[in-house]
Protein backbone atom coordinates (compact mmCIF):
# COMPACT_ATOMS: atom_id res chain seq x y z
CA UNK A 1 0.37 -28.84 -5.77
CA UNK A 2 3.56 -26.93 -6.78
CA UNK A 3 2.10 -23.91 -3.98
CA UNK A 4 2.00 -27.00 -1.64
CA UNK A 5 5.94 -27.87 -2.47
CA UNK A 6 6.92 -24.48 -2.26
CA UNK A 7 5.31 -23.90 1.32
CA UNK A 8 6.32 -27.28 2.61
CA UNK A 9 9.88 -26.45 1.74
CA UNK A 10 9.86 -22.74 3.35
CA UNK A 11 8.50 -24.71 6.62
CA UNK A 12 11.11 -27.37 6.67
CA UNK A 13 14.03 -24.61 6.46
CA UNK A 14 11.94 -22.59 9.45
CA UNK A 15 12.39 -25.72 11.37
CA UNK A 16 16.30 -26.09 10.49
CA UNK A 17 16.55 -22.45 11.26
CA UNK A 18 15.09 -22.48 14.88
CA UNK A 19 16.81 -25.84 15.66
CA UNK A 20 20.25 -23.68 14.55
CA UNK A 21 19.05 -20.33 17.00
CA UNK A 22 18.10 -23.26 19.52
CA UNK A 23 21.62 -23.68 20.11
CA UNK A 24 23.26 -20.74 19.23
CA UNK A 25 20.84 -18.44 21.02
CA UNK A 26 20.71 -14.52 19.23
CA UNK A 27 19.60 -11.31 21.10
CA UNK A 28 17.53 -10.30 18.08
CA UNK A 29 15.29 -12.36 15.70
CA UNK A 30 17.21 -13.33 12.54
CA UNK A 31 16.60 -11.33 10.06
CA UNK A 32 16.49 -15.04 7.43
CA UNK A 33 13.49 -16.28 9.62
CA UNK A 34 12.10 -13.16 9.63
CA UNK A 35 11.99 -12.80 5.44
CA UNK A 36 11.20 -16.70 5.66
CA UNK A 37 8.03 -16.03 7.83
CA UNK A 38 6.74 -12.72 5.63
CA UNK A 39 6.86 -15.29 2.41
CA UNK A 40 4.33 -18.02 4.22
CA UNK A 41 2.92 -15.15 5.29
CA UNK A 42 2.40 -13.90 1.61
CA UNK A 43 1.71 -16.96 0.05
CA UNK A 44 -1.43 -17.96 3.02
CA UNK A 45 -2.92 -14.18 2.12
CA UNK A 46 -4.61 -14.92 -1.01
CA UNK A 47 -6.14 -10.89 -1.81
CA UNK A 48 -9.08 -12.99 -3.04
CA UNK A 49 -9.45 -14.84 0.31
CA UNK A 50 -9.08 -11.60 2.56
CA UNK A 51 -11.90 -9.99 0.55
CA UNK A 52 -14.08 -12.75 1.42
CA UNK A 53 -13.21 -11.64 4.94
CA UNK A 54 -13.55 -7.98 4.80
CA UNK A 55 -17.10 -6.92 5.71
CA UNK A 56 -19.60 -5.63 3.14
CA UNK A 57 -21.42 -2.26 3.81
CA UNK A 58 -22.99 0.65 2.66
CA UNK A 59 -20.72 3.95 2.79
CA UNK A 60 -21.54 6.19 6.04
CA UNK A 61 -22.24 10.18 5.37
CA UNK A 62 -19.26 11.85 4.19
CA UNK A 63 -20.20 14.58 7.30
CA UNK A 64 -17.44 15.40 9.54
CA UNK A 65 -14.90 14.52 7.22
CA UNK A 66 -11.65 16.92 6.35
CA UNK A 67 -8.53 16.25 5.78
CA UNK A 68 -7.32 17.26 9.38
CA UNK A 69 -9.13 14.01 10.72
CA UNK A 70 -6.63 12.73 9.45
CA UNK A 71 -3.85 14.90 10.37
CA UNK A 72 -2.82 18.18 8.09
CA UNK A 73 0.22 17.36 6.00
CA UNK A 74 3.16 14.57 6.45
CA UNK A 75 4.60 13.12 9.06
CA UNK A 76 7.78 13.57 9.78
CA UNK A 77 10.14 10.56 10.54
CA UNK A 78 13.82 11.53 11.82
CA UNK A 79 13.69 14.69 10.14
CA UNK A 80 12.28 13.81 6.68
CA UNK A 81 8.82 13.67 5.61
CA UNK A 82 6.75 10.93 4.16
CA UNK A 83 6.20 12.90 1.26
CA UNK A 84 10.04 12.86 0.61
CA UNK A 85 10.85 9.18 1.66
CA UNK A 86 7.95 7.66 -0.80
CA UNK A 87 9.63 10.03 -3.50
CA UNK A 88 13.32 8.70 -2.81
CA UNK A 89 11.52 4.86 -2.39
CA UNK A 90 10.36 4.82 -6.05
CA UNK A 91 11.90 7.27 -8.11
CA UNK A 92 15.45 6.30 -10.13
CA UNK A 93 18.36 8.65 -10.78
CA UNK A 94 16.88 10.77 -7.84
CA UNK A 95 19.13 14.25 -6.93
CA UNK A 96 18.63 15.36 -3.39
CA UNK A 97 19.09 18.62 -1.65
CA UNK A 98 21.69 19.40 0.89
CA UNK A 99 18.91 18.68 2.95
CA UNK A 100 19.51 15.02 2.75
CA UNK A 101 15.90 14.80 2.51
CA UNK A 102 14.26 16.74 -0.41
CA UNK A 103 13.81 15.06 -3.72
CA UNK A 104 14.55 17.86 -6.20
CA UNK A 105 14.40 15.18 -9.86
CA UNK A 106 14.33 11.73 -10.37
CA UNK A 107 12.40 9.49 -13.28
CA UNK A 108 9.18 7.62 -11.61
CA UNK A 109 8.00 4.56 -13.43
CA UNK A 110 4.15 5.37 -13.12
CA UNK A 111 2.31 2.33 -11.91
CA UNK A 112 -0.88 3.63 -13.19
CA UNK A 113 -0.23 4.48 -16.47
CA UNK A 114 2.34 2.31 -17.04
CA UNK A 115 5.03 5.20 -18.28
CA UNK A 116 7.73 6.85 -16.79
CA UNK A 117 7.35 10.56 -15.59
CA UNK A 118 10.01 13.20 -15.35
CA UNK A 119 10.16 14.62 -11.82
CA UNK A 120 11.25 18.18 -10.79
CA UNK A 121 11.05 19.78 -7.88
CA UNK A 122 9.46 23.18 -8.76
CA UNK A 123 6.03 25.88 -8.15
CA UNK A 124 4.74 24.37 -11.76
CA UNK A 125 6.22 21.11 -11.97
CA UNK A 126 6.39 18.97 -8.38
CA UNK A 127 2.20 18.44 -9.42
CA UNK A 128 3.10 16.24 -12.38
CA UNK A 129 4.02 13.55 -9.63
CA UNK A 130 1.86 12.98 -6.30
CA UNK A 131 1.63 10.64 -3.60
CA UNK A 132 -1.74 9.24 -3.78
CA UNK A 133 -3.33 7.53 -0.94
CA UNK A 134 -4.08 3.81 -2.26
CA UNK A 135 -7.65 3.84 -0.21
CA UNK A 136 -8.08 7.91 -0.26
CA UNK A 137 -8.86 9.28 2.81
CA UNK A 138 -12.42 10.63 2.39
CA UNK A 139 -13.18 6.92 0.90
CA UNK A 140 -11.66 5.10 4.69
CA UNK A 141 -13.85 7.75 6.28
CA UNK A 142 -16.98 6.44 4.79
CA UNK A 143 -16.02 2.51 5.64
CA UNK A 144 -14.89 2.84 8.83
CA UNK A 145 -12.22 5.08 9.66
CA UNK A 146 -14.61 7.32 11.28
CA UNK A 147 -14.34 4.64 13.62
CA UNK A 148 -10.95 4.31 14.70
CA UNK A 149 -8.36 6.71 17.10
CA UNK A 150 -6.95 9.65 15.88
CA UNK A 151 -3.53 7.70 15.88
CA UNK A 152 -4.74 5.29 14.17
CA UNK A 153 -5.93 7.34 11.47
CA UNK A 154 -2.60 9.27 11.85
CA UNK A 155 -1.00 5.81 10.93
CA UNK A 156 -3.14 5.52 7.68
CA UNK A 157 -2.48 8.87 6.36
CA UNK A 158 1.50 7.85 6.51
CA UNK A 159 1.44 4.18 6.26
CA UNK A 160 3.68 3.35 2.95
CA UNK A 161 1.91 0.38 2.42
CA UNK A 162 -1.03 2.92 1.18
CA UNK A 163 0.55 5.42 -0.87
CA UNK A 164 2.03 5.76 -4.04
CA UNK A 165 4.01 7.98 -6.24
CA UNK A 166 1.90 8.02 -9.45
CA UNK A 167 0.84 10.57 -12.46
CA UNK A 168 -0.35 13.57 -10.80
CA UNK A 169 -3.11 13.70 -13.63
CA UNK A 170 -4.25 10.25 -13.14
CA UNK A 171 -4.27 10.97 -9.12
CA UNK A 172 -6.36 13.79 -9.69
CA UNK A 173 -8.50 12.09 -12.07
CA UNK A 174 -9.00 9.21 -9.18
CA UNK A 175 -10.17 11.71 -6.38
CA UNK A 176 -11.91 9.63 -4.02
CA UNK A 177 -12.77 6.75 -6.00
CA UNK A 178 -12.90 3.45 -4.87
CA UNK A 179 -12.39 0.55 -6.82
CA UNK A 180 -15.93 0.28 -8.31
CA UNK A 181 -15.43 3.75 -10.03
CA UNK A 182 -11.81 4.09 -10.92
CA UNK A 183 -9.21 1.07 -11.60
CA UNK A 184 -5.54 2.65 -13.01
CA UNK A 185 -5.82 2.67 -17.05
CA UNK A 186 -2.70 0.49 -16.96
CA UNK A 187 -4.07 -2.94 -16.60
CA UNK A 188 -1.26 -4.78 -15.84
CA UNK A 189 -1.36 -3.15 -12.27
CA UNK A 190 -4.64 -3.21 -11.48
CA UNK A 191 -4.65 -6.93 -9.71
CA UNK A 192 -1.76 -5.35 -7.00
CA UNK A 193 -3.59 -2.04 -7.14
CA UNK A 194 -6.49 -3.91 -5.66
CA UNK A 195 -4.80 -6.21 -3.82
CA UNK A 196 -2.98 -3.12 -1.90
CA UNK A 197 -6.52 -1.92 -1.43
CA UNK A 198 -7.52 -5.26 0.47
CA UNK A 199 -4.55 -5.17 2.30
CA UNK A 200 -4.86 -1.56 3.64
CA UNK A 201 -8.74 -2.04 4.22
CA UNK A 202 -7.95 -5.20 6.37
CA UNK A 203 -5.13 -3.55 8.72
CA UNK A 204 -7.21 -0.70 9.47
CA UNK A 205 -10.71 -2.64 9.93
CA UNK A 206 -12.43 -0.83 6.70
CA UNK A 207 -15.10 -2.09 5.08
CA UNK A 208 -16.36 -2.11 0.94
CA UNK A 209 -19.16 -1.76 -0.19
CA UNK A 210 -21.48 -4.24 -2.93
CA UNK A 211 -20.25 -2.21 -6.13
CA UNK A 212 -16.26 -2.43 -5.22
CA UNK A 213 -16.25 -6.12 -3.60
CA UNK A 214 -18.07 -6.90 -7.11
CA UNK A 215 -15.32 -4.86 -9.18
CA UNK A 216 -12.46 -5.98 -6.84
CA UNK A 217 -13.46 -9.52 -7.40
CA UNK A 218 -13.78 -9.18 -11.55
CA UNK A 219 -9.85 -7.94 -11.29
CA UNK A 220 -8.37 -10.94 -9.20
CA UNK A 221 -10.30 -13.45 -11.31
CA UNK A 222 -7.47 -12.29 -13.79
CA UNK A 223 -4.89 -13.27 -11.36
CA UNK A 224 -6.48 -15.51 -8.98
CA UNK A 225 -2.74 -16.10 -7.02
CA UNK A 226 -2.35 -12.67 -6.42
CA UNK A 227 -0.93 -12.44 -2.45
CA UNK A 228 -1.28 -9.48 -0.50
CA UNK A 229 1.57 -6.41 -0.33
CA UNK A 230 3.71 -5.71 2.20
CA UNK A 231 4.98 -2.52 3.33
CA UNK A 232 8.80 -2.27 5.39
């Protein structure tokens, strides 16, 4: 009931809102409606009720895959890479090259162990902190990706709404895991760890298999409100 409130008010200042751009017409949606439509958005996703929806396979041979399907390295977005711009996104008391781009320290509160890391740039030291791709590649190209354009698979190699700067450790000790063999050791994350999982599966049209719908659904019956991520 109070979910029902809470909508029911977000609707009624939607309609204020477009009555006020009805008469004082703007070149550019407002950036208020905008915000006010991503949080109905958010609250109608239910990650429960978009794994219902997400179709339930076995995994395709792993043959043909590389990391070059999905294009080799980061993307680079007005002259910084992705690498860089997740890096400056979550780290705290970040320094930054001359560059303006390049991360040399910063302090990362690790999502998947739940501690903070030290971060320096460095031959022996950038390793202790990775970006790790939330559905890893070789996993998408067993569900699906195999599937979809070469853009499109450009677009989920650099999509922020899939990666994460986490423990390099822990990254390495994911691999290629999906959720029905690896869930982050820090509980307390794993019910938006999954639920970024569902979300990235659903944008790109990837499927799960038995085992990690099955695991998946064991970690949102802990938190059966949890909504679905969104990236900028």
């Amino acid at each position: 009931m109070r979910k029902r409130r809470v909508v029911a008010f977000f609707v009624l200042a939607i309609v204020f809102l477009l009555s006020v751009f009805a008469s004082n017409p703007a070149p550019v949606e407002s950036p208020v409606k905008q915000e006010i439509n991503d949080v109905l958005a958010a609250q109608s996703e239910l990650a429960s009720d978009v794994l219902d929806s997400l179709e339930v396979k076995g995994r395709a041979p792993k043959t043909g895959y590389s990391r070059g399907q999905f294009t080799d390295g980061w993307a680079t977005i007005d002259g910084c890479d992705v690498r860089n711009r997740i890096l400056s996104a979550q780290l705290m008391q970040i320094e930054i090259d001359e560059d303006e781009c390049s991360v040399l320290a910063g302090v990362l509160d690790d999502p998947y162990s739940g501690n903070q890391q030290v971060f320096i740039r460095g031959e022996m030291t950038s390793s202790k902190v990775q970006i790790d791709h939330v559905v890893a590649l070789s996993d998408a190209w067993q569900k699906g990706a195999q599937e979809i354009t070469d853009l499109e698979r450009l677009a989920f190699a650099n999509d922020s709404l899939n990666l994460l700067a986490v423990n390099g450790p822990l990254n390495q000790q994911k691999g290629d895991s999906d959720a029905a063999s690896w869930l982050p050791p820090n509980t307390s994350f794993r019910c938006q760890y999954v639920a970024r999982q569902i979300a990235v599966k659903a944008k790109y049209h990837l499927w799960v298999t038995d085992a990690e719908q099955a695991s998946m659904r064991r970690v949102l019956n802990n938190c059966p409100e949890q909504v679905l991520p969104y990236a900028e």
